[in-house]
C-alpha atoms as a PDB file:
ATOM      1  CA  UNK A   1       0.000   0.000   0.000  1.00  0.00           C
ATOM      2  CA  UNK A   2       1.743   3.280  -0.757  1.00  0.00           C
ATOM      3  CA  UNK A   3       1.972   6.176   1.700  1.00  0.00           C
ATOM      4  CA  UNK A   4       0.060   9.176   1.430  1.00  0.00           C
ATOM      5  CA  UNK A   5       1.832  11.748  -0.355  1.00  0.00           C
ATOM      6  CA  UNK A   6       2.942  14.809   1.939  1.00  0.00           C
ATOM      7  CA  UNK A   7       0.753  17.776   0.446  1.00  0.00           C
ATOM      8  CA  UNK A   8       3.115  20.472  -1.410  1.00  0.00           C
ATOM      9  CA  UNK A   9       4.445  23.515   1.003  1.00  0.00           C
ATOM     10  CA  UNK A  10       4.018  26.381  -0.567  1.00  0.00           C
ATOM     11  CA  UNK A  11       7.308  28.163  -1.268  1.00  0.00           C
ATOM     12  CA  UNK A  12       7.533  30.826   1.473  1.00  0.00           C
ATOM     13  CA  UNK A  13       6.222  34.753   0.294  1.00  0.00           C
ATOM     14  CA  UNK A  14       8.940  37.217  -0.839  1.00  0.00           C
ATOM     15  CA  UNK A  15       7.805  39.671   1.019  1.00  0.00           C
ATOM     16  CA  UNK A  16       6.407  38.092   4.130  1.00  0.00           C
ATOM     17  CA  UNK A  17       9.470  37.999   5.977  1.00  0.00           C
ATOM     18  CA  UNK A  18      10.811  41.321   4.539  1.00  0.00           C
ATOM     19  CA  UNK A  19       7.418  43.462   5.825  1.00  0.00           C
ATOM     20  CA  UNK A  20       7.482  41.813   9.435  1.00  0.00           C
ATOM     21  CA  UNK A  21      10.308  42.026  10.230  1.00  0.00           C
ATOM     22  CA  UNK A  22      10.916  44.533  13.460  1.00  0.00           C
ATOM     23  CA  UNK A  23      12.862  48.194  12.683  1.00  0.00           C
ATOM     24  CA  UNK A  24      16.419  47.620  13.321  1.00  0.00           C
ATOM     25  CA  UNK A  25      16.052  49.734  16.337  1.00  0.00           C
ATOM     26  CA  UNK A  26      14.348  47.007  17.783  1.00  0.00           C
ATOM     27  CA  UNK A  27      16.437  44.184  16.860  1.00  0.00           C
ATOM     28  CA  UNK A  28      17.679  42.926  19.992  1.00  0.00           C
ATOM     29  CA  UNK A  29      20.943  42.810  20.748  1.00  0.00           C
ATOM     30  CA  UNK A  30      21.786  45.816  18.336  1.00  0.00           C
ATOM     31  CA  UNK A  31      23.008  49.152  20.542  1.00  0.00           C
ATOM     32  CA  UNK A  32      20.335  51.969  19.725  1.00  0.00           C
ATOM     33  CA  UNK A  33      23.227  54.623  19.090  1.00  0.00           C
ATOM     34  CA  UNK A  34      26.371  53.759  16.713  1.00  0.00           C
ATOM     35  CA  UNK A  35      29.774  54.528  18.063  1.00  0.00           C
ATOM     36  CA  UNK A  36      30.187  57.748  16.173  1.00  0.00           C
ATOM     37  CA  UNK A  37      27.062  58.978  17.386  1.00  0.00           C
ATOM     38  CA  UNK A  38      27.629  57.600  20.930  1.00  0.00           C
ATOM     39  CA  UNK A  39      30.741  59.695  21.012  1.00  0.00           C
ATOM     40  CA  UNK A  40      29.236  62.863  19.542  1.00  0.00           C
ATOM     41  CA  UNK A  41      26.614  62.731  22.303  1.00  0.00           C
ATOM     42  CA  UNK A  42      29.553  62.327  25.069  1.00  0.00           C
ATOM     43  CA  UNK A  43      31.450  65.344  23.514  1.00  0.00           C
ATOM     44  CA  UNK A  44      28.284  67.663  23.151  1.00  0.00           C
ATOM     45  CA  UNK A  45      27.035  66.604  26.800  1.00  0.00           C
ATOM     46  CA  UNK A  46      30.699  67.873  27.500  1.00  0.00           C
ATOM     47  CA  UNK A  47      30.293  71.168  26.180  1.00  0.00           C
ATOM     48  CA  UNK A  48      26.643  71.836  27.415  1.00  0.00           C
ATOM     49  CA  UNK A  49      28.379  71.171  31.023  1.00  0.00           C
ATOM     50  CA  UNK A  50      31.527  73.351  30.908  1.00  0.00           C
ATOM     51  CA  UNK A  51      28.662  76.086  29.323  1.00  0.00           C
ATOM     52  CA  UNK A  52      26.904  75.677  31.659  1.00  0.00           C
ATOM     53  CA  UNK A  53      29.494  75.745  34.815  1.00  0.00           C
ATOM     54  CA  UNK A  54      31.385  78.058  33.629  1.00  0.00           C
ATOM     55  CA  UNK A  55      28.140  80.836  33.336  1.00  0.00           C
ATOM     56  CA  UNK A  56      27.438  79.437  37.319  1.00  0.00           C
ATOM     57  CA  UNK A  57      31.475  79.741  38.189  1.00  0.00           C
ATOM     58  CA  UNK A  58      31.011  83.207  37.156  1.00  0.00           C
ATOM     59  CA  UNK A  59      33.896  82.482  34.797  1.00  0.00           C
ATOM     60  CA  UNK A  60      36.037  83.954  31.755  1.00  0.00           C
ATOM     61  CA  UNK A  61      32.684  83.127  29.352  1.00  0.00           C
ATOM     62  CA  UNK A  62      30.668  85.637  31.633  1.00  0.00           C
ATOM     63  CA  UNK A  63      33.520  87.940  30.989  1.00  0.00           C
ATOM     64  CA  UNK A  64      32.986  87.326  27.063  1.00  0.00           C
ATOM     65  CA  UNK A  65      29.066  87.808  27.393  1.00  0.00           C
ATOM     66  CA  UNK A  66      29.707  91.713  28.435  1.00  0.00           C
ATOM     67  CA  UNK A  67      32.939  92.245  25.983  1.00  0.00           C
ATOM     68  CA  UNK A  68      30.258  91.358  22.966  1.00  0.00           C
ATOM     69  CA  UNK A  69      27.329  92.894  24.587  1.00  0.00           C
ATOM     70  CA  UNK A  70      29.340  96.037  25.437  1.00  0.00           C
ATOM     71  CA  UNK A  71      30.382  96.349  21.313  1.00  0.00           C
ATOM     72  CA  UNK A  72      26.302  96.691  21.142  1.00  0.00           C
ATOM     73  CA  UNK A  73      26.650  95.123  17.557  1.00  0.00           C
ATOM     74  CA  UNK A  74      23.003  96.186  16.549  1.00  0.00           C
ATOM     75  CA  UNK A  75      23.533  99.995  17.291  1.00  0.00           C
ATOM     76  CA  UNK A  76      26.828  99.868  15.745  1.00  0.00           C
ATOM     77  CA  UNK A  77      25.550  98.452  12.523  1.00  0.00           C
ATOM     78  CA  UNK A  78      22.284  99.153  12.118  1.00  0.00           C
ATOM     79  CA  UNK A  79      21.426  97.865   8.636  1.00  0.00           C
ATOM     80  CA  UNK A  80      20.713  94.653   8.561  1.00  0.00           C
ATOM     81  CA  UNK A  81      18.549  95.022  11.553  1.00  0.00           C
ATOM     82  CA  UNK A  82      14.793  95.176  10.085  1.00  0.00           C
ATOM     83  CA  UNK A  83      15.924  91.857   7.881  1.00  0.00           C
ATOM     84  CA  UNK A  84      17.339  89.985  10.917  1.00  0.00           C
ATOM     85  CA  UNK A  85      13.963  91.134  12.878  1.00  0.00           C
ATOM     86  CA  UNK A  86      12.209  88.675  10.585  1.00  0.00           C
ATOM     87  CA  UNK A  87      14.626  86.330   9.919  1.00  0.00           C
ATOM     88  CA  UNK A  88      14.679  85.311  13.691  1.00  0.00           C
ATOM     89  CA  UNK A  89      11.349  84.432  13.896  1.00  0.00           C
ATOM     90  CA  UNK A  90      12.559  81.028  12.139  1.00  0.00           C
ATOM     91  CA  UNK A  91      14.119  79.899  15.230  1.00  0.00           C
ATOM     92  CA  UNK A  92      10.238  80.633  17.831  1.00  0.00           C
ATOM     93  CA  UNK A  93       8.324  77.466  18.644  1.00  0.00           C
ATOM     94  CA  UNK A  94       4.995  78.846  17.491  1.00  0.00           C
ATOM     95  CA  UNK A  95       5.852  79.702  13.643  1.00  0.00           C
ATOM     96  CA  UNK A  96       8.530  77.595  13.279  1.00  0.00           C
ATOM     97  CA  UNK A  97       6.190  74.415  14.831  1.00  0.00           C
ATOM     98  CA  UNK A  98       3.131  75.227  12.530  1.00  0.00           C
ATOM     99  CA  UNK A  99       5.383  75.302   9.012  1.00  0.00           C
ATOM    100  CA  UNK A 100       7.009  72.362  10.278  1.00  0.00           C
ATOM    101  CA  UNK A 101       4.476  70.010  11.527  1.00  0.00           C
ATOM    102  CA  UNK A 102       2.147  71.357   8.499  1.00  0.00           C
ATOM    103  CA  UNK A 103       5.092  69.492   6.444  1.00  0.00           C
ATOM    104  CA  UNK A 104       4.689  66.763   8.155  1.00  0.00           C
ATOM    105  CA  UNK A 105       1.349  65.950   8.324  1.00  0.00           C
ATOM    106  CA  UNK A 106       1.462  66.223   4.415  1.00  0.00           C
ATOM    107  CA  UNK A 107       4.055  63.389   4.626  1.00  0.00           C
ATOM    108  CA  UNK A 108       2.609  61.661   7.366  1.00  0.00           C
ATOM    109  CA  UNK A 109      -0.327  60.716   4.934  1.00  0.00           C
ATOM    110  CA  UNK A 110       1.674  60.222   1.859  1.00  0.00           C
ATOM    111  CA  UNK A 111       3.336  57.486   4.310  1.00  0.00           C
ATOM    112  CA  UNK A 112       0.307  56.313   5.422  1.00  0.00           C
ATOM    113  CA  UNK A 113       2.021  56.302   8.581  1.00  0.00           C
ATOM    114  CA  UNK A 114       1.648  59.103  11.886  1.00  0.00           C
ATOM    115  CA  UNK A 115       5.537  58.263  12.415  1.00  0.00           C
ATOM    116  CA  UNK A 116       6.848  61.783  11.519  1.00  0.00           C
ATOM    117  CA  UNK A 117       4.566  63.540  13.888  1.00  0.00           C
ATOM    118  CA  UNK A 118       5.624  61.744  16.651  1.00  0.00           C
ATOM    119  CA  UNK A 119       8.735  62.233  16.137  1.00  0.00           C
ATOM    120  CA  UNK A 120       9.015  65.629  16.101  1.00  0.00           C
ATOM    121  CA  UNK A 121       6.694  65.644  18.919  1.00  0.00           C
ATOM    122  CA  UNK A 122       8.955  63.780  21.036  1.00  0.00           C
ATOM    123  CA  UNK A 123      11.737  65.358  19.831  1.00  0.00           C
ATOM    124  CA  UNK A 124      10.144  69.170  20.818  1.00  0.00           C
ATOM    125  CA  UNK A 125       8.691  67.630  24.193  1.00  0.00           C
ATOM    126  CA  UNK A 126      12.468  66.374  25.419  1.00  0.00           C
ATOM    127  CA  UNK A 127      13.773  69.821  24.228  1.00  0.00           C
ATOM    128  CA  UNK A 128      11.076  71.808  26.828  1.00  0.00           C
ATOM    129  CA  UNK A 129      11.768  69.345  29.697  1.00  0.00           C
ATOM    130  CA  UNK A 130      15.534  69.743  29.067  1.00  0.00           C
ATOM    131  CA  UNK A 131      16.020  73.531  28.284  1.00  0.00           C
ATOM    132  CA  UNK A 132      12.929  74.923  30.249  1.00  0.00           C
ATOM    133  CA  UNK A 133      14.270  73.219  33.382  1.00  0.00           C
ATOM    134  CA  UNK A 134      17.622  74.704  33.020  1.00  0.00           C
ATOM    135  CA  UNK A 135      15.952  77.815  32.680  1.00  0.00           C
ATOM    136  CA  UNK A 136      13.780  77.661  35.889  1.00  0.00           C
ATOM    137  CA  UNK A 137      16.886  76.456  38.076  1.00  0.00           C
ATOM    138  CA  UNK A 138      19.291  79.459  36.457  1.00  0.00           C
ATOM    139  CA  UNK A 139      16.980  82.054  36.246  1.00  0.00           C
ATOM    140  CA  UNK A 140      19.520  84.439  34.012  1.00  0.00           C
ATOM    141  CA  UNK A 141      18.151  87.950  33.002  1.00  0.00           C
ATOM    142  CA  UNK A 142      18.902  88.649  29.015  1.00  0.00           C
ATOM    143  CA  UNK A 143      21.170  91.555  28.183  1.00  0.00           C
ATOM    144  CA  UNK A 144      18.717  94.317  27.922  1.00  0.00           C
ATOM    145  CA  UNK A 145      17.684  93.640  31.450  1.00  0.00           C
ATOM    146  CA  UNK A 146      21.278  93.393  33.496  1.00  0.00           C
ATOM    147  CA  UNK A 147      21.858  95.583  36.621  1.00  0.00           C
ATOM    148  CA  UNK A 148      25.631  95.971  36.194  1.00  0.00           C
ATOM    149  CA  UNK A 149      28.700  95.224  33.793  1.00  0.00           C
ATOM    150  CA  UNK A 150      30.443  92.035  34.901  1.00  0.00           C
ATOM    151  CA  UNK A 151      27.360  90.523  36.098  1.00  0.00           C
ATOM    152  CA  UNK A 152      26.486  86.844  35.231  1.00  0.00           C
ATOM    153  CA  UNK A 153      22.519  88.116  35.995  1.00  0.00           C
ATOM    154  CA  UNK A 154      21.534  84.404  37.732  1.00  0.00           C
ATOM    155  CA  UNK A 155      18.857  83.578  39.658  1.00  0.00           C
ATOM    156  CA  UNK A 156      16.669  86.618  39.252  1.00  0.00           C
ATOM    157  CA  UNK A 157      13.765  85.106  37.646  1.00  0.00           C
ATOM    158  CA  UNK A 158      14.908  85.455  34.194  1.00  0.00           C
ATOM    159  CA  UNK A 159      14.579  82.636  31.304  1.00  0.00           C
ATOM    160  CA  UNK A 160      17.010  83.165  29.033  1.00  0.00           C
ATOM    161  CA  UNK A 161      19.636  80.701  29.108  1.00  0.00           C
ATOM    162  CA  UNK A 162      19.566  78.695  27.443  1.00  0.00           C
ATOM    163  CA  UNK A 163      18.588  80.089  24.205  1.00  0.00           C
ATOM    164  CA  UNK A 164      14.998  78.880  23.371  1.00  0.00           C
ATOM    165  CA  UNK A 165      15.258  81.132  19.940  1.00  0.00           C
ATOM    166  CA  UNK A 166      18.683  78.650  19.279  1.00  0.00           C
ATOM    167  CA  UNK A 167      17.618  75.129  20.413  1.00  0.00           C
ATOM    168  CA  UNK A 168      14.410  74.941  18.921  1.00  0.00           C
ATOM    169  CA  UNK A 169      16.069  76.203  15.561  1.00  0.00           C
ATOM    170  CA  UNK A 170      18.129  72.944  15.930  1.00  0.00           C
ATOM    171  CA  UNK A 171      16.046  70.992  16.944  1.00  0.00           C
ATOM    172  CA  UNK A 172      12.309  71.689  14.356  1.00  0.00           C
ATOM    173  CA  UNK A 173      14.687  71.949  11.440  1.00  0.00           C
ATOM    174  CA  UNK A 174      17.261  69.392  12.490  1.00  0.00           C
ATOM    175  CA  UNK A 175      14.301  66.800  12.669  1.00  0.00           C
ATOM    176  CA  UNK A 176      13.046  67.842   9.664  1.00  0.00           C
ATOM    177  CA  UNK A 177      16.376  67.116   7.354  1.00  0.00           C
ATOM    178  CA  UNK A 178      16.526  63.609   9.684  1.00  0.00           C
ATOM    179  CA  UNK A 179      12.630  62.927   8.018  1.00  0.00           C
ATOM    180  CA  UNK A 180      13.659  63.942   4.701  1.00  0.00           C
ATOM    181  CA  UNK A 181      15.087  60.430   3.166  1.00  0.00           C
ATOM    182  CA  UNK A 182      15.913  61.839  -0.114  1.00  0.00           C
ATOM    183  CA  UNK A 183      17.340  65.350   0.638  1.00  0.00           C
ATOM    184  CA  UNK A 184      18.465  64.228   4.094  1.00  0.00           C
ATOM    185  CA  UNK A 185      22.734  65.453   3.498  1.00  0.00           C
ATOM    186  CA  UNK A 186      21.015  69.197   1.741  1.00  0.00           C
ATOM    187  CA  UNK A 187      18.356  69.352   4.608  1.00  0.00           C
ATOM    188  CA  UNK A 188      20.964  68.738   7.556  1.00  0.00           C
ATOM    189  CA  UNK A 189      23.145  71.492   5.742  1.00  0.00           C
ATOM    190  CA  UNK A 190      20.356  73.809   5.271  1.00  0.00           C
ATOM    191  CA  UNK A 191      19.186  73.502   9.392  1.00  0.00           C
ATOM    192  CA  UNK A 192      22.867  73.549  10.314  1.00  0.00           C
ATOM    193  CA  UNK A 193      23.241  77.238   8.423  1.00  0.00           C
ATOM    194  CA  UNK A 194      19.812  78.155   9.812  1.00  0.00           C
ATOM    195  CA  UNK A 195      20.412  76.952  13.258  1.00  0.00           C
ATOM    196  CA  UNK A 196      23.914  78.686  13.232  1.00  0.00           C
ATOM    197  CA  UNK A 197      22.462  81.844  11.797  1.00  0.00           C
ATOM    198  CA  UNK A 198      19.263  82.219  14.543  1.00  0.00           C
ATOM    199  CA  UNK A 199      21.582  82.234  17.387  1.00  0.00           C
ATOM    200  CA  UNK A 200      24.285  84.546  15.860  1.00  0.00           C
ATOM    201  CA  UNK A 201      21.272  86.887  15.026  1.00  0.00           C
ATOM    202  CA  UNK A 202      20.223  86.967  18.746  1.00  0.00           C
ATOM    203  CA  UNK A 203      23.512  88.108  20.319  1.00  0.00           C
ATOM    204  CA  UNK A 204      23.624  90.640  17.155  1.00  0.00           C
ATOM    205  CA  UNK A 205      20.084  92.173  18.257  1.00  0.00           C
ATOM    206  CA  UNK A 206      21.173  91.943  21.667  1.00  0.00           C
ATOM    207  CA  UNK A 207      18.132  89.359  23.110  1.00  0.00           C
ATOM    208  CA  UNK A 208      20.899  86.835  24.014  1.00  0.00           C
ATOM    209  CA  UNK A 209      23.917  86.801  25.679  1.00  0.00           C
ATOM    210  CA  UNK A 210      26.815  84.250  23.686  1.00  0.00           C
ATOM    211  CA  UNK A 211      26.919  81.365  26.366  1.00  0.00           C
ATOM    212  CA  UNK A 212      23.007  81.719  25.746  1.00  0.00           C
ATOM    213  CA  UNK A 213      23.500  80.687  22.364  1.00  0.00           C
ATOM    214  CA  UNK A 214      26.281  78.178  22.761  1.00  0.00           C
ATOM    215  CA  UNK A 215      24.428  76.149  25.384  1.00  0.00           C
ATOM    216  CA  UNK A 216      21.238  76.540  23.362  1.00  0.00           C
ATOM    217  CA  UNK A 217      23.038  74.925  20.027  1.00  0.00           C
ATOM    218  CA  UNK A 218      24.696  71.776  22.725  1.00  0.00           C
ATOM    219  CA  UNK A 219      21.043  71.546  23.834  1.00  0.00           C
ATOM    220  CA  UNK A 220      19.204  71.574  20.712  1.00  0.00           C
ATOM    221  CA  UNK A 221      22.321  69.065  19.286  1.00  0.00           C
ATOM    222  CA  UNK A 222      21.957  66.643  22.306  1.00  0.00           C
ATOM    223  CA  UNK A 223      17.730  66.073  21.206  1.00  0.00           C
ATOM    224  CA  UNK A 224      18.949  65.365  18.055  1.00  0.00           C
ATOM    225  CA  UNK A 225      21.462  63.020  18.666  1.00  0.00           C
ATOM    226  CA  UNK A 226      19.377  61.065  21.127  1.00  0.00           C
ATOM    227  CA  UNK A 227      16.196  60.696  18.527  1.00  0.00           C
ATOM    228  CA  UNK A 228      17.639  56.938  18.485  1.00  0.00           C
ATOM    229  CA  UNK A 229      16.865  56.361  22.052  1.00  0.00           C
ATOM    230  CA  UNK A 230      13.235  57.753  21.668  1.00  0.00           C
ATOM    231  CA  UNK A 231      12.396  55.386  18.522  1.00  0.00           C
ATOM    232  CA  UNK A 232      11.133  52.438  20.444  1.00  0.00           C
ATOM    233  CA  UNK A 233       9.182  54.870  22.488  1.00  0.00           C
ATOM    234  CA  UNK A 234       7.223  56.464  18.950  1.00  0.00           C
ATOM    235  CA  UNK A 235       6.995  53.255  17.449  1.00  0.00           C
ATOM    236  CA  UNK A 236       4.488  52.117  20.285  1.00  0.00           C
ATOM    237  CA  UNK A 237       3.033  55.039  20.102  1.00  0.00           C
ATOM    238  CA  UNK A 238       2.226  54.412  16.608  1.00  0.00           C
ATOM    239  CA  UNK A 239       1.202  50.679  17.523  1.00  0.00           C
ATOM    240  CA  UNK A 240      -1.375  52.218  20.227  1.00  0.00           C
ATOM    241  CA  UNK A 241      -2.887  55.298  18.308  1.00  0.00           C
ATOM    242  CA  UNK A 242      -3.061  53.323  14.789  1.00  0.00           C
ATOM    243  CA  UNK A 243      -3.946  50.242  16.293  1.00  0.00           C
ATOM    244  CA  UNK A 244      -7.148  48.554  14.059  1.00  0.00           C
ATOM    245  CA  UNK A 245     -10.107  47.488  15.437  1.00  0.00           C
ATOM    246  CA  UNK A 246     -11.042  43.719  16.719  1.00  0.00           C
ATOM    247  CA  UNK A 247     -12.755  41.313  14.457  1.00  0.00           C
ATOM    248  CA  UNK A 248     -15.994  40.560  15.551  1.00  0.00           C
ATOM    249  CA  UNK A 249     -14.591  37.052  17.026  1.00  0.00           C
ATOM    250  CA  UNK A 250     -12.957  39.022  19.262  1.00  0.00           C
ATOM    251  CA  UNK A 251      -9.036  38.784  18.259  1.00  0.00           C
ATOM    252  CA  UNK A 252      -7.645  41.802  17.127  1.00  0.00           C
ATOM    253  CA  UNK A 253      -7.506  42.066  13.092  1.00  0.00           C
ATOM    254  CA  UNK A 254      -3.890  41.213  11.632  1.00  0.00           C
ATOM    255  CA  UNK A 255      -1.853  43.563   9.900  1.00  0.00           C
ATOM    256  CA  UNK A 256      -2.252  43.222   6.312  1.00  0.00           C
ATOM    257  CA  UNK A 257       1.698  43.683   5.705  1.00  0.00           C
ATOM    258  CA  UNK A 258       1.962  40.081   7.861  1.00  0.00           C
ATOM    259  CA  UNK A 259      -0.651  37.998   6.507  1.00  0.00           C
ATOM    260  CA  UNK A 260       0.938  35.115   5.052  1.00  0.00           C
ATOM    261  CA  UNK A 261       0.254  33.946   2.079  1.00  0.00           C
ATOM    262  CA  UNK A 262      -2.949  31.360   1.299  1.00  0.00           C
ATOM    263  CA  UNK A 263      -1.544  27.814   0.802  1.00  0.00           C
ATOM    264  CA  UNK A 264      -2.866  25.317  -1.221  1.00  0.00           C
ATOM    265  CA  UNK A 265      -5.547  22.982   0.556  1.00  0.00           C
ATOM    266  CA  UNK A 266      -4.371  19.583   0.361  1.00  0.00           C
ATOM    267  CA  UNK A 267      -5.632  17.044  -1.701  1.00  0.00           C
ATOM    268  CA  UNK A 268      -7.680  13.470  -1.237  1.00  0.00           C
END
């Protein structure tokens, strides 16, 4: 009597294994940040310190604050003043946030996917936590409002270090050149010059002191350089806010990119 043929396996899909497979950020086993960028963080975290002890040391950077602010660049050259009014107003949450998440959200449903709006949510919600509670615990006064040459201004209920105007410049246009696959080397470029260019143009109108701005670029670098870290915590965001409805069995509906393929029934 011969044996019952084994019914034909079906050769596995193409693309099965390809679409379900996790992000590489959640591969275990893999570090989240590459070396390079692991040692980019260490030297920026680095520079955001001695910033930031030497302003509370009352050190030689204090001393630089008042030699620029003292030059009063703005009075001395008063041209390009009513252009760098405007041009400022690239690095402030509120305008800068609307043009960028209105991006976005045009390229969040291209996708299909609400990835790139959490991301730069995430990104802008570390950057308050960080740089607002620096602010709170320094309270620094800007230059306009300083009592006396020499003066560090701390602790006196001012919010200005470090620069909001400069970190959020980083940051909204730093994660937008990150999101931009195709034009990501021109976009990082193009939010390095604009980032730059903000916080020059606050010490030059006279809104910022220059330790201000330095801290404010370390800050706004360090939220970029830690957008690995954060991954895991937008992709289950993603999971939870896009997550499909149950089948009316009761188990929750499958995916379509995982469904494997339909295999032949087998025969008599």
């Amino acid at each position: 009597m011969q044996a019952p043929s084994e019914p034909p396996v079906e050769p596995e899909h193409p693309t099965t294994r390809r679409e379900c497979r996790r992000p590489p950020s959640a591969e275990p086993g893999r570090p989240p940040l590459s070396r390079r960028r692991a040692a980019l963080l260490g030297l920026t975290t680095l520079v955001y310190l001695l910033v930031v002890i030497g302003v509370l040391l009352d050190t030689a950077l204090v001393d630089l604050d008042w030699k620029i602010r003292l030059v009063r660049p703005c009075e001395r050259w008063p041209g390009p003043q009513p252009l760098l009014d405007d041009w400022v107003v690239a690095g402030q949450r509120g305008p800068s946030g609307l043009a960028a998440f209105a991006w976005l959200g045009w390229r969040a449903r291209r996708l299909g996917r609400i990835r790139p709006l959490l991301v730069m949510g995430a990104a802008l919600l570390l950057l308050n936590l960080t740089v607002g509670g620096v602010k709170i615990v320094t309270g620094r006064l800007g230059p306009h409002y300083a009592h006396y040459v020499g003066s560090p201004e701390l602790f006196s209920g001012g919010t200005i270090f470090p620069s909001g105007h400069t970190a959020n410049a980083v940051v909204t246009w730093g994660v937008l050149a990150h999101l931009a696959v195709r034009w990501r080397r021109t976009g990082a470029l193009l939010a390095g010059a604009t980032a730059w260019s903000v916080g020059l143009t606050t010490v030059y109108l006279g809104t910022h002191w220059v330790t201000d701005v330095l801290a404010g670029w370390a800050a706004g670098l360090l939220v970029l350089l830690s957008l690995p870290l954060l991954e895991p915590l937008v992709l289950t965001a993603e999971r939870r806010l896009t997550r499909r409805p149950a089948t009316p069995g009761g188990t929750p509906a499958t995916p379509p990119s995982c469904v494997p393929p339909p295999r032949r029934a087998p025969r008599g």
